[in-house]
N, C-alpha and C. Protein backbone atom coordinates (compact mmCIF):
# COMPACT_ATOMS: atom_id res chain seq x y z
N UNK A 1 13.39 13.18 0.54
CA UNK A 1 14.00 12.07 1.25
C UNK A 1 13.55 10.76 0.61
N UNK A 2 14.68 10.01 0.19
CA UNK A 2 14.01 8.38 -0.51
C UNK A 2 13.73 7.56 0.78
N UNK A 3 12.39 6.93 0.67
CA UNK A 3 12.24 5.63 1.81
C UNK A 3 13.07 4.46 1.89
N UNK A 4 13.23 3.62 2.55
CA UNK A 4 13.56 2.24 2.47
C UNK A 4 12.29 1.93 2.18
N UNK A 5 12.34 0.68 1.24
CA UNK A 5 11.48 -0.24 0.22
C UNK A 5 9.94 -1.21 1.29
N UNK A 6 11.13 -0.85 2.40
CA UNK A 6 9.87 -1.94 3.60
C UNK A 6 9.39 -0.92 4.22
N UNK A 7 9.22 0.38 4.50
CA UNK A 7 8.69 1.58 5.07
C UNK A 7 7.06 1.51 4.56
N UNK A 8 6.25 1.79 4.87
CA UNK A 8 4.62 2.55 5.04
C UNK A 8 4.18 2.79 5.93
N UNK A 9 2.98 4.40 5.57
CA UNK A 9 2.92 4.65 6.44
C UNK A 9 1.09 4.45 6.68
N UNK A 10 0.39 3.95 7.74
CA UNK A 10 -1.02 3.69 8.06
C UNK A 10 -1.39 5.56 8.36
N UNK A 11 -2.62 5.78 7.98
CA UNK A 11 -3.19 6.90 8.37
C UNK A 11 -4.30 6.60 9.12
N UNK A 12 -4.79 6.52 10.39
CA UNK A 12 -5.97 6.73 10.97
C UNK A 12 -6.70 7.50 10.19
N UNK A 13 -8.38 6.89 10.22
CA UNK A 13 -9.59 7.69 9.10
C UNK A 13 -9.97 8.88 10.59
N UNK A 14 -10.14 7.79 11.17
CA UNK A 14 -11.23 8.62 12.66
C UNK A 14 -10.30 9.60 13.58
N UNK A 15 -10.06 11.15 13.52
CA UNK A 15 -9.23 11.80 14.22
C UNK A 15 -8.35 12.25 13.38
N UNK A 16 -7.78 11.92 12.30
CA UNK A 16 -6.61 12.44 11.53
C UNK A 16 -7.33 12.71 10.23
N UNK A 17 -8.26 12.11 9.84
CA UNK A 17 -8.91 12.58 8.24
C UNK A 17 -9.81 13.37 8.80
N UNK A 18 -11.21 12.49 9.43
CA UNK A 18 -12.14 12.73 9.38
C UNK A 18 -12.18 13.46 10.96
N UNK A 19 -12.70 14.84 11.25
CA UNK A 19 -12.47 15.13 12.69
C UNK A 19 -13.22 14.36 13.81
N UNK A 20 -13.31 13.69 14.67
CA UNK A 20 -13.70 13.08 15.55
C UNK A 20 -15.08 13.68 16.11
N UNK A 21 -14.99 15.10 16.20
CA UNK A 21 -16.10 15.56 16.67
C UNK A 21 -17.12 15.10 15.85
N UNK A 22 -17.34 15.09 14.41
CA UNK A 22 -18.26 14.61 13.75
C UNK A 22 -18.65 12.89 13.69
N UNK A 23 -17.99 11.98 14.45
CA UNK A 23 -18.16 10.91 14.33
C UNK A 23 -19.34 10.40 15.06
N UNK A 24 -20.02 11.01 16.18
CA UNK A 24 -20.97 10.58 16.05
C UNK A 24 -22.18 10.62 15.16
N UNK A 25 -22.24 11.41 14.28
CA UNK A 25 -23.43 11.00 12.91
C UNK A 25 -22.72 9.97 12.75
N UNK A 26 -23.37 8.89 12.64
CA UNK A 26 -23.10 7.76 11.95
C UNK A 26 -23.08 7.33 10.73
N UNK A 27 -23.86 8.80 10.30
CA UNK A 27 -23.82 8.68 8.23
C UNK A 27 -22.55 9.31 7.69
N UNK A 28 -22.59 9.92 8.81
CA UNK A 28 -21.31 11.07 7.97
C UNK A 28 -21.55 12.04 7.36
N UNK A 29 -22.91 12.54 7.51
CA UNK A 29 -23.46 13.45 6.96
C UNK A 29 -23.07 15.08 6.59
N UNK A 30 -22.63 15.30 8.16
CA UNK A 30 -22.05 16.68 8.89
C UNK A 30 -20.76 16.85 8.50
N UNK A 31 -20.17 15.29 8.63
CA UNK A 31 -18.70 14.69 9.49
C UNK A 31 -17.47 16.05 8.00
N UNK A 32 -16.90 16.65 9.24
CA UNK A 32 -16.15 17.65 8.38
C UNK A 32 -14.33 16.98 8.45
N UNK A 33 -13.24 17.26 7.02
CA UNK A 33 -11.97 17.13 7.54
C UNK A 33 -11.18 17.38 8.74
N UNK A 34 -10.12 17.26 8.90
CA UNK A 34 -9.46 17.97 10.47
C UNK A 34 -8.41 18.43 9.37
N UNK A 35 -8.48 19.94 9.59
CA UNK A 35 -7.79 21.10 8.63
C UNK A 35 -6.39 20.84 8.93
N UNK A 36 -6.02 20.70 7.55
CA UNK A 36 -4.83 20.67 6.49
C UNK A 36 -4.05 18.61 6.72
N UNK A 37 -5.31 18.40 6.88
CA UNK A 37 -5.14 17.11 6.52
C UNK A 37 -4.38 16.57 5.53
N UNK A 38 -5.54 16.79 4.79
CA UNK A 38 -5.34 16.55 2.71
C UNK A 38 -3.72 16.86 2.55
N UNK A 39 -3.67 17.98 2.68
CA UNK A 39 -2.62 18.26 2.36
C UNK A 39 -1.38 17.86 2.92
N UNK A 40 -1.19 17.72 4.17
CA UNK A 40 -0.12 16.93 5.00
C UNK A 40 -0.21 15.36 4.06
N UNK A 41 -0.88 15.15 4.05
CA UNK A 41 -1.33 13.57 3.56
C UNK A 41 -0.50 13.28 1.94
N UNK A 42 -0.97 14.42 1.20
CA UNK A 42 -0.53 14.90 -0.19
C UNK A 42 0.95 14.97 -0.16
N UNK A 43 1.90 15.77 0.84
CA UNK A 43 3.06 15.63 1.00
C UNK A 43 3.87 14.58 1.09
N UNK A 44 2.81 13.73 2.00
CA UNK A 44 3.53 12.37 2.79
C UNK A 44 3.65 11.61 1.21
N UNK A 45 2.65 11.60 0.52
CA UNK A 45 2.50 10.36 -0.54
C UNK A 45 3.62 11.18 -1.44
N UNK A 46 3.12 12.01 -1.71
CA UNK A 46 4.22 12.83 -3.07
C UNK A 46 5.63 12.75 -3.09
N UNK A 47 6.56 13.00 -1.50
CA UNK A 47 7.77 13.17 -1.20
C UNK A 47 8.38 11.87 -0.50
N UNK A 48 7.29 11.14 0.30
CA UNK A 48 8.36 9.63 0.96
C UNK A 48 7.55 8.58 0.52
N UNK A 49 6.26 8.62 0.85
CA UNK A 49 6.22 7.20 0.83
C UNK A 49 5.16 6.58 -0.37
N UNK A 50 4.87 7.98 -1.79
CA UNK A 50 4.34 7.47 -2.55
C UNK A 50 2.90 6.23 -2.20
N UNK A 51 3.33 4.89 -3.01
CA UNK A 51 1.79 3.92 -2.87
C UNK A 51 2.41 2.97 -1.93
N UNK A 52 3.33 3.21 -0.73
CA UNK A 52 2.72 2.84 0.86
C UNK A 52 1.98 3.23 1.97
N UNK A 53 1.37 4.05 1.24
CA UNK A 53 0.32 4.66 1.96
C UNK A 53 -0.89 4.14 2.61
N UNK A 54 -1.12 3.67 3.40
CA UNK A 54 -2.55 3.07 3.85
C UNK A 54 -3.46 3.87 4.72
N UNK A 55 -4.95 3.55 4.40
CA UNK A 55 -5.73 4.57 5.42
C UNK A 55 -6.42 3.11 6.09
N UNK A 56 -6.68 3.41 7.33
CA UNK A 56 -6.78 2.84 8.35
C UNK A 56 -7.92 2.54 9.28
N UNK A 57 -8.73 2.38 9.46
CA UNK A 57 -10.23 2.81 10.17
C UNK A 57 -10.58 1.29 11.22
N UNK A 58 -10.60 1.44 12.18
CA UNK A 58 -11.79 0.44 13.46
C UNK A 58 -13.12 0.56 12.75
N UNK A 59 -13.90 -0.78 11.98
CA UNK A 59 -14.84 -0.56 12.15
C UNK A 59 -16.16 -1.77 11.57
N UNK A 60 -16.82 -1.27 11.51
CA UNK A 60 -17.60 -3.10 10.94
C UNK A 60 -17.48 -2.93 9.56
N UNK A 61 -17.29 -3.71 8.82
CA UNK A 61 -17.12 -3.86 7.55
C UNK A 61 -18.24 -3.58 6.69
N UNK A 62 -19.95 -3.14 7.37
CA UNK A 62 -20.32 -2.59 6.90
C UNK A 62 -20.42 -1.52 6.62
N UNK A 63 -20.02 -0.92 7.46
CA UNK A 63 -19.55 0.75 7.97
C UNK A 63 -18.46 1.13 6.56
N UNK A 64 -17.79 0.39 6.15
CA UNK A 64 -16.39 0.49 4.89
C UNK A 64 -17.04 1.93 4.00
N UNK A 65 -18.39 1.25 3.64
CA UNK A 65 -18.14 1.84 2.47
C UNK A 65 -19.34 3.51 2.71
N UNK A 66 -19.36 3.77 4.18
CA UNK A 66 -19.75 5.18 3.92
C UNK A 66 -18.59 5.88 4.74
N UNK A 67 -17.38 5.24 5.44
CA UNK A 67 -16.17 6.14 5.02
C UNK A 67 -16.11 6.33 3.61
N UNK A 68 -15.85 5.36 2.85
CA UNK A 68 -15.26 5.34 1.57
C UNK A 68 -16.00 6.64 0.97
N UNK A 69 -17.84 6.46 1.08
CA UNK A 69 -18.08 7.49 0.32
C UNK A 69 -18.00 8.95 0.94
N UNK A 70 -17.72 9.05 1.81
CA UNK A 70 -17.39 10.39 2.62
C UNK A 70 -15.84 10.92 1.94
N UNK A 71 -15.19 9.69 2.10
CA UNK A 71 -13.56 10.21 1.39
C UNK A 71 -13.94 10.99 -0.15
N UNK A 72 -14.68 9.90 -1.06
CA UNK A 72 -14.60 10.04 -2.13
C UNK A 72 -15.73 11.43 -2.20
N UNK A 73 -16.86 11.83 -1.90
CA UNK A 73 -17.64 13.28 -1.34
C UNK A 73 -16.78 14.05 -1.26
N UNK A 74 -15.50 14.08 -0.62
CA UNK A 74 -14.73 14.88 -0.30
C UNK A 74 -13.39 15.23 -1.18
N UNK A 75 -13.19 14.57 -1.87
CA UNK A 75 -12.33 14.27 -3.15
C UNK A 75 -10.96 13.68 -2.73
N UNK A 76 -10.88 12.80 -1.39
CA UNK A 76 -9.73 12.75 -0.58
C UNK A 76 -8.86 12.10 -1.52
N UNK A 77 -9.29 11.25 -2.13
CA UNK A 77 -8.28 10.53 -3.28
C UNK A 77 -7.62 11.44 -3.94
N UNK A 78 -8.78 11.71 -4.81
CA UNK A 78 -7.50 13.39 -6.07
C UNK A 78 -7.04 14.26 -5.29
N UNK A 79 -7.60 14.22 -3.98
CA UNK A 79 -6.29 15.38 -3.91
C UNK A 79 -5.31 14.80 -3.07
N UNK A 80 -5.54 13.72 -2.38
CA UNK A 80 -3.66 13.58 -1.59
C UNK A 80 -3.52 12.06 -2.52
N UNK A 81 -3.92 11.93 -3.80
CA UNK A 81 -2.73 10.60 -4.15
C UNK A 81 -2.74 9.10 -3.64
N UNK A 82 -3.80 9.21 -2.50
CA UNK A 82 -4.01 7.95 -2.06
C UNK A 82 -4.92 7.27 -3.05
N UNK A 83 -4.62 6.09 -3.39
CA UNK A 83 -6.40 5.53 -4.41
C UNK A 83 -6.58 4.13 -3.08
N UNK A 84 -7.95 3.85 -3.64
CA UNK A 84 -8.65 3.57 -3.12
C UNK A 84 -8.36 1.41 -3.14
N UNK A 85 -8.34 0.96 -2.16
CA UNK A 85 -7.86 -0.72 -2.49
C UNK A 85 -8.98 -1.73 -2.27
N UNK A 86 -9.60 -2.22 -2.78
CA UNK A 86 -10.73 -3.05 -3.38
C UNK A 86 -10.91 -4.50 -1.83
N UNK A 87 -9.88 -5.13 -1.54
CA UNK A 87 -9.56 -5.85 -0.42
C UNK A 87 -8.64 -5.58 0.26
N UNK A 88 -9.53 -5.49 1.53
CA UNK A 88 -8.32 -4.83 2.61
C UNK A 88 -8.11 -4.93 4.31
N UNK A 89 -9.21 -6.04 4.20
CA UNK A 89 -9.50 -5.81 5.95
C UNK A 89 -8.90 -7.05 6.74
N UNK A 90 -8.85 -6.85 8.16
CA UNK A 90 -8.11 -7.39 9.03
C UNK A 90 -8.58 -7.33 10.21
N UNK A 91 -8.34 -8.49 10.62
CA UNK A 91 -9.22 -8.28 12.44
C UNK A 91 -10.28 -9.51 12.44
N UNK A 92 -11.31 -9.01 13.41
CA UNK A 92 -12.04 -10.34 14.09
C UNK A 92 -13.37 -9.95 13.24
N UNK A 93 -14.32 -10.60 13.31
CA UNK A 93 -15.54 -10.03 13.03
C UNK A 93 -16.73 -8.65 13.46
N UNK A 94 -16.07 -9.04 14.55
CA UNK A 94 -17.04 -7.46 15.26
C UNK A 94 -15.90 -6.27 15.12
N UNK A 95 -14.78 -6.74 15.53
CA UNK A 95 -14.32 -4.94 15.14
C UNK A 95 -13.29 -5.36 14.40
N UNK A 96 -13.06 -5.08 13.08
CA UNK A 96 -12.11 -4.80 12.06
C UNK A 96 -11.25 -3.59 12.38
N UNK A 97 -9.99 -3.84 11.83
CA UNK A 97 -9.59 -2.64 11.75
C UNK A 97 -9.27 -3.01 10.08
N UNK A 98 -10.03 -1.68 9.37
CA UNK A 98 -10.23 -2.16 8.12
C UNK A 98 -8.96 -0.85 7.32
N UNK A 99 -8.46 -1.27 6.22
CA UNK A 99 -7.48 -0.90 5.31
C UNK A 99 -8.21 -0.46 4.04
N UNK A 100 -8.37 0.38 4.22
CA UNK A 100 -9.75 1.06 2.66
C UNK A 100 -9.11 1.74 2.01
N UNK A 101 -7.76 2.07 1.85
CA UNK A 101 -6.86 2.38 0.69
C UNK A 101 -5.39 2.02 0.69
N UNK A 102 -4.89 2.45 -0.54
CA UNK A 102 -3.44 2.79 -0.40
C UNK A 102 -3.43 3.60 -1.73
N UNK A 103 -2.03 3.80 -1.76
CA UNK A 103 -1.73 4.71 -2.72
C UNK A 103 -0.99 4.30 -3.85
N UNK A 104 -1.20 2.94 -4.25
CA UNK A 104 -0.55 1.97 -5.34
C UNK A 104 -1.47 1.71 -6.44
């Protein structure tokens, strides 16, 4: 199916990547996928919406970058196509809802 040009789609990190049950470690230590993620994810980018892809996360902007390294631990990039976007956040100071990739 081709998209329209103004279409993307946001992925929630907390509940749709990363399973919720593991969110309370706060390192991310444990924190396991929510099965067949990747791969739903891999479809979405490959077949519609390619690099409108955004991943999505509530959280303090210090917090960014041990999602990030949990994604990248996990190889979430190589395998669903999303890469990773350098500036990306939005929101107030205490709770961001921060934009830590796309697929462009």
């Amino acid at each position: 199916m081709i998209m329209n040009e103004s279409e993307a789609l946001g992925v929630d990190i907390g509940g749709v990547i990363i399973d919720r049950v593991s969110e309370d470690d706060q390192s991310y230590a444990g924190a396991v996928a929510v099965e067949g993620a990747f791969e739903a994810i891999a479809r979405l980018v490959q077949r519609r919406f390619r690099e409108h892809v955004w991943l999505v996360s509530r959280c303090e902007e210090s917090r960014e970058p041990v999602l990030v390294e949990w994604l990248e631990r996990h190889d979430f990039f190589g395998s669903t196509g999303v890469t990773r976007n350098q500036d990306s956040s939005a929101g107030n100071d205490t709770t961001r809802r921060r934009y830590v990739g796309n697929s462009g």
